[in-house]
Protein backbone atom coordinates (compact mmCIF):
# COMPACT_ATOMS: atom_id res chain seq x y z
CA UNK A 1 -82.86 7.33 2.73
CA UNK A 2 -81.27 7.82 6.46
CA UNK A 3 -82.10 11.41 7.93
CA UNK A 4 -78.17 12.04 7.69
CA UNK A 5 -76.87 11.14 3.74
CA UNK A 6 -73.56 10.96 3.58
CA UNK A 7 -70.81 10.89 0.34
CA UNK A 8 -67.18 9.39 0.05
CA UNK A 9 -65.42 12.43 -1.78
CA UNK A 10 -62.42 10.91 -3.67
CA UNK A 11 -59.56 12.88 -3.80
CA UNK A 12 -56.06 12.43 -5.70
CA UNK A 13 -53.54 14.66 -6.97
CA UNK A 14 -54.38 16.88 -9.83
CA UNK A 15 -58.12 17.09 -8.75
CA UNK A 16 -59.96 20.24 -10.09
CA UNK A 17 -59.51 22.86 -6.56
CA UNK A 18 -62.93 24.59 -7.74
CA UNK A 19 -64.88 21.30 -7.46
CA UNK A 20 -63.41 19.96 -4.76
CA UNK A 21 -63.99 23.69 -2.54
CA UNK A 22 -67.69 23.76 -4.21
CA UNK A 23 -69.04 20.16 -2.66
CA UNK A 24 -66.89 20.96 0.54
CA UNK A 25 -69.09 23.90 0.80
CA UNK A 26 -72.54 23.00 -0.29
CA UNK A 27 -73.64 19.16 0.61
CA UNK A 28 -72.88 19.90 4.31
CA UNK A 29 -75.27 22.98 3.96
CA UNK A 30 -77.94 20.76 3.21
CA UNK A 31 -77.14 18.40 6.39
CA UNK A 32 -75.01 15.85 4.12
CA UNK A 33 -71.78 14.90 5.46
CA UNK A 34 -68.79 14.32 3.63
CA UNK A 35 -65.80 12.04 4.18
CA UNK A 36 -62.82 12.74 1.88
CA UNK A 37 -60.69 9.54 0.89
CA UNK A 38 -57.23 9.66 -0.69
CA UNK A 39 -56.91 7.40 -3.64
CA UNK A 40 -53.19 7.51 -3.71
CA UNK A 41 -51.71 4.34 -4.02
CA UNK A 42 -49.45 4.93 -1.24
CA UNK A 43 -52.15 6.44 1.14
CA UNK A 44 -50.57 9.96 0.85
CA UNK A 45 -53.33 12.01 2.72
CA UNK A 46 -51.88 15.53 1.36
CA UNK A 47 -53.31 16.27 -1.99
CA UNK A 48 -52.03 18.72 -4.38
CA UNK A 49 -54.69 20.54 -6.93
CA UNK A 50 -54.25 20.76 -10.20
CA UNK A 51 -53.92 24.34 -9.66
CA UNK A 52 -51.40 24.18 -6.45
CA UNK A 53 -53.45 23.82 -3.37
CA UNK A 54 -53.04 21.89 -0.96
CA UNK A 55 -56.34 19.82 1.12
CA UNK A 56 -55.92 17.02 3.37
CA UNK A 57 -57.75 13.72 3.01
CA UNK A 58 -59.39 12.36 6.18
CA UNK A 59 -58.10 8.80 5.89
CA UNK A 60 -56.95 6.59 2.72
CA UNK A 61 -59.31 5.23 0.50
CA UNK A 62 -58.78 1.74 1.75
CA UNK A 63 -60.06 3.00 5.52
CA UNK A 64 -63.04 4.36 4.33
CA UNK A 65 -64.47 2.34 1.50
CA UNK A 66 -66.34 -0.19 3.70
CA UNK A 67 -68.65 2.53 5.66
CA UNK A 68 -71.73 2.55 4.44
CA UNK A 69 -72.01 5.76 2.15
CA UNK A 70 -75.00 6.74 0.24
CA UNK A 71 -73.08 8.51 -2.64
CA UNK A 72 -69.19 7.80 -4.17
CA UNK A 73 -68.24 11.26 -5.64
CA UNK A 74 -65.35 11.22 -8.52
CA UNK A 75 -63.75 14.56 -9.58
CA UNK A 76 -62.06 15.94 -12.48
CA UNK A 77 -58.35 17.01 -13.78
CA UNK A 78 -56.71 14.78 -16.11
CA UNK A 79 -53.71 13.34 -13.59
CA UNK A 80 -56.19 12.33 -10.82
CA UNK A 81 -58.79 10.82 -13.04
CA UNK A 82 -55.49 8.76 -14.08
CA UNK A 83 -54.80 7.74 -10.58
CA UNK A 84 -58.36 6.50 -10.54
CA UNK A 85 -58.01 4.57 -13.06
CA UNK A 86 -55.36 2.63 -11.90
CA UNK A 87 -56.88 2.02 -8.19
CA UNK A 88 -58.87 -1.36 -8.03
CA UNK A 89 -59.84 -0.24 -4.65
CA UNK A 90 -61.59 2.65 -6.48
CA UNK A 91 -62.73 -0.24 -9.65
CA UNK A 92 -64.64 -2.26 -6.54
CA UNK A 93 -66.11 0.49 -5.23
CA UNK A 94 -67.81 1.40 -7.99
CA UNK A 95 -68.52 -2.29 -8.72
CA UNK A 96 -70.15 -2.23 -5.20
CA UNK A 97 -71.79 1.18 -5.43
CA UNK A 98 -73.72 -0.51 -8.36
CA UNK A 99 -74.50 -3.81 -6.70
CA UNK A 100 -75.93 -2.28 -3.79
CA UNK A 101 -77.92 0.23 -5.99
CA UNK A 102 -76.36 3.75 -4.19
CA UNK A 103 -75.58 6.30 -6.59
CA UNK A 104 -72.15 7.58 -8.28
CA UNK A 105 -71.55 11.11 -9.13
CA UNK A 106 -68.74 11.75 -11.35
CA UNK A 107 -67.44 15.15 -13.00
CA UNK A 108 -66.01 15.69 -16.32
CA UNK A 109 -62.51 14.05 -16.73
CA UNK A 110 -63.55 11.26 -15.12
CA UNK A 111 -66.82 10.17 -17.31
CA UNK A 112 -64.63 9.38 -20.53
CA UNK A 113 -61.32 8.41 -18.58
CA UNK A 114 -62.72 5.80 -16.08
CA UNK A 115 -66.75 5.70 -17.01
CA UNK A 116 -67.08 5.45 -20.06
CA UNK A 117 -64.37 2.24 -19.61
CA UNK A 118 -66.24 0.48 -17.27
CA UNK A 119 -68.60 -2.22 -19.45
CA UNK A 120 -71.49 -1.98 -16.69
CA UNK A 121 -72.16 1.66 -17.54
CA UNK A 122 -72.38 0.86 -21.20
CA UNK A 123 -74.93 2.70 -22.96
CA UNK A 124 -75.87 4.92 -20.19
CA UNK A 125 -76.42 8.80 -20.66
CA UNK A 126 -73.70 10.92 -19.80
CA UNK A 127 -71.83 14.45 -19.94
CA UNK A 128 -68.48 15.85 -19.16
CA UNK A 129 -66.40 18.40 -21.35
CA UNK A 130 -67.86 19.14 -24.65
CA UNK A 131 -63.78 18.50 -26.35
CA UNK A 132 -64.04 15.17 -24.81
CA UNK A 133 -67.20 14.07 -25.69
CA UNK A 134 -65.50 12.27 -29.02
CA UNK A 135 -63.22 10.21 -26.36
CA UNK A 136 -66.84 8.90 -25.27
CA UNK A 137 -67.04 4.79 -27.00
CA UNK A 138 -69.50 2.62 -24.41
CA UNK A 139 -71.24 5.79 -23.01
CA UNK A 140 -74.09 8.30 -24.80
CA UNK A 141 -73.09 12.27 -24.55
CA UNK A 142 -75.66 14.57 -23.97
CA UNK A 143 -75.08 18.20 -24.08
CA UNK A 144 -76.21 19.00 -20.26
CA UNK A 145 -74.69 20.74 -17.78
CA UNK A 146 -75.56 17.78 -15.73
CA UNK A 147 -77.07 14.51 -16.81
CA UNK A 148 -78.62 11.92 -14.44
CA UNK A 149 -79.28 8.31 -15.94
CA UNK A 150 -81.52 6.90 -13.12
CA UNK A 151 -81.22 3.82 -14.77
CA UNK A 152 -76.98 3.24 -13.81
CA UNK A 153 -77.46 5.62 -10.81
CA UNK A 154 -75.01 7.85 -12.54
CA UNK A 155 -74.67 11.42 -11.92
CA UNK A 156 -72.10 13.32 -14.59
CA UNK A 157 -70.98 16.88 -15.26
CA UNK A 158 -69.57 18.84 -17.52
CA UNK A 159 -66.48 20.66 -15.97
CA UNK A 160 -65.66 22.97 -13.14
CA UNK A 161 -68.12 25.42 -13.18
CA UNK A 162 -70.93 22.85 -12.99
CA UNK A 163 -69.94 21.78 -9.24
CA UNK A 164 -72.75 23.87 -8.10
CA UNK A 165 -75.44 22.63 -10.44
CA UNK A 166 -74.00 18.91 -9.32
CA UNK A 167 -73.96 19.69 -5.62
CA UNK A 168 -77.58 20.85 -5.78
CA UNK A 169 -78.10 17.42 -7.95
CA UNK A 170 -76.72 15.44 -5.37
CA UNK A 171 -79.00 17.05 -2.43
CA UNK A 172 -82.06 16.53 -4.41
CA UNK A 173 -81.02 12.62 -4.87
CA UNK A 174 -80.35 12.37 -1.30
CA UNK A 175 -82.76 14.50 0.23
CA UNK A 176 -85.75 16.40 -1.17
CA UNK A 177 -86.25 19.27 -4.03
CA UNK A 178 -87.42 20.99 -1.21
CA UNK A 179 -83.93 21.08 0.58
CA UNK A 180 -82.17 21.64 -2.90
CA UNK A 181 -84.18 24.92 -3.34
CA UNK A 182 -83.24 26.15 0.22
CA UNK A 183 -79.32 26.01 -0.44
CA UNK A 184 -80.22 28.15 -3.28
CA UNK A 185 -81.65 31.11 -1.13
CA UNK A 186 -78.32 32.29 0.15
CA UNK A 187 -76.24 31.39 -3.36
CA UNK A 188 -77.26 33.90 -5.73
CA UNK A 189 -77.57 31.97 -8.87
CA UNK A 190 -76.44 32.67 -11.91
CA UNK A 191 -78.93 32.49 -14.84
CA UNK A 192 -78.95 28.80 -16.55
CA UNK A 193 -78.56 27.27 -12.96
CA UNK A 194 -81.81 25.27 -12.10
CA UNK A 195 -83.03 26.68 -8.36
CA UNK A 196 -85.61 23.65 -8.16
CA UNK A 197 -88.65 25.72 -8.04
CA UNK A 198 -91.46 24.91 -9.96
């Protein structure tokens, strides 16, 4: 891994605001830099939340996509994960993201809207909303707040309220236990959150 990881946040309309404000927050804590990428098909940079806010994407998708990013990080909220879908920019990436064995990270709307659809994550191990788990068809539910499947290089979570137990995921996968268990000094977990101490 380089000494300076680095994940392609995707962002569309109707993205979950609590998700996107939680990994905007934590991976650069732990050193990890994030690019955000609008997935709108007509490069639209201002995103609107699926509760009202308003972010800004740093460039298009289609300017971004080709740096070399350790992590692709998908979002829920039921319109954007639709936008996704439709994207074959975003379909390649993935494709590539696989090929070139880097890891995806994907929160609940988007594992049985876009994940679950894809045939080369067939039969992996997977979570997202409990109500949405019966949507699931190619992929296996587990009832985690986070699952990793190691074997896809697919990180998944539940909903909203799991961004932090993903974010600390994600800095574990691209850095060290270690460095996951430091972010946790100053966060005050709540009690079912894993602090990565032994």
């Amino acid at each position: 891994m380089p000494l300076s990881p680095s994940v392609l946040l995707c962002l569309a309309h109707g993205n979950d605001a609590i998700e996107i404000t939680t990994f905007l927050s934590l991976l650069p804590r732990a050193g990890i830099t994030v690019t955000t990428a609008s997935v709108e098909g007509n490069g639209e940079l201002d995103i609107l939340s699926a509760e009202g806010l308003s972010f800004r994407a740093e460039s298009p998708l289609c300017h971004a996509v080709d740096q070399a990013f350790d992590l692709l990080l998908l979002l829920g909220g039921e319109t954007s994960c639709q936008t996704y879908a439709d994207s074959d920019l975003l379909i390649e990436s993935l494709a590539q993201f696989n090929a070139t064995q880097r890891y995806v990270a994907v929160m609940s709307h988007a594992v049985p809207r876009l994940i679950d659809k894809i045939d080369r994550y067939q039969g992996a191990n997977v979570t997202c909303l409990a109500h949405q788990s019966e949507l699931l068809l190619q992929t296996q539910w587990q009832e985690r707040r986070i699952v990793c499947d190691p074997r896809y290089l697919l990180l998944t979570g539940q909903g909203p309220l799991c961004a932090t137990d993903m974010a600390l995921k994600i800095i574990e996968t691209l850095k060290s236990k270690e460095e996951a268990h430091r972010i946790t000094h100053d966060l005050a977990l709540p009690i079912g959150i894993y602090n990565y101490q032994e």
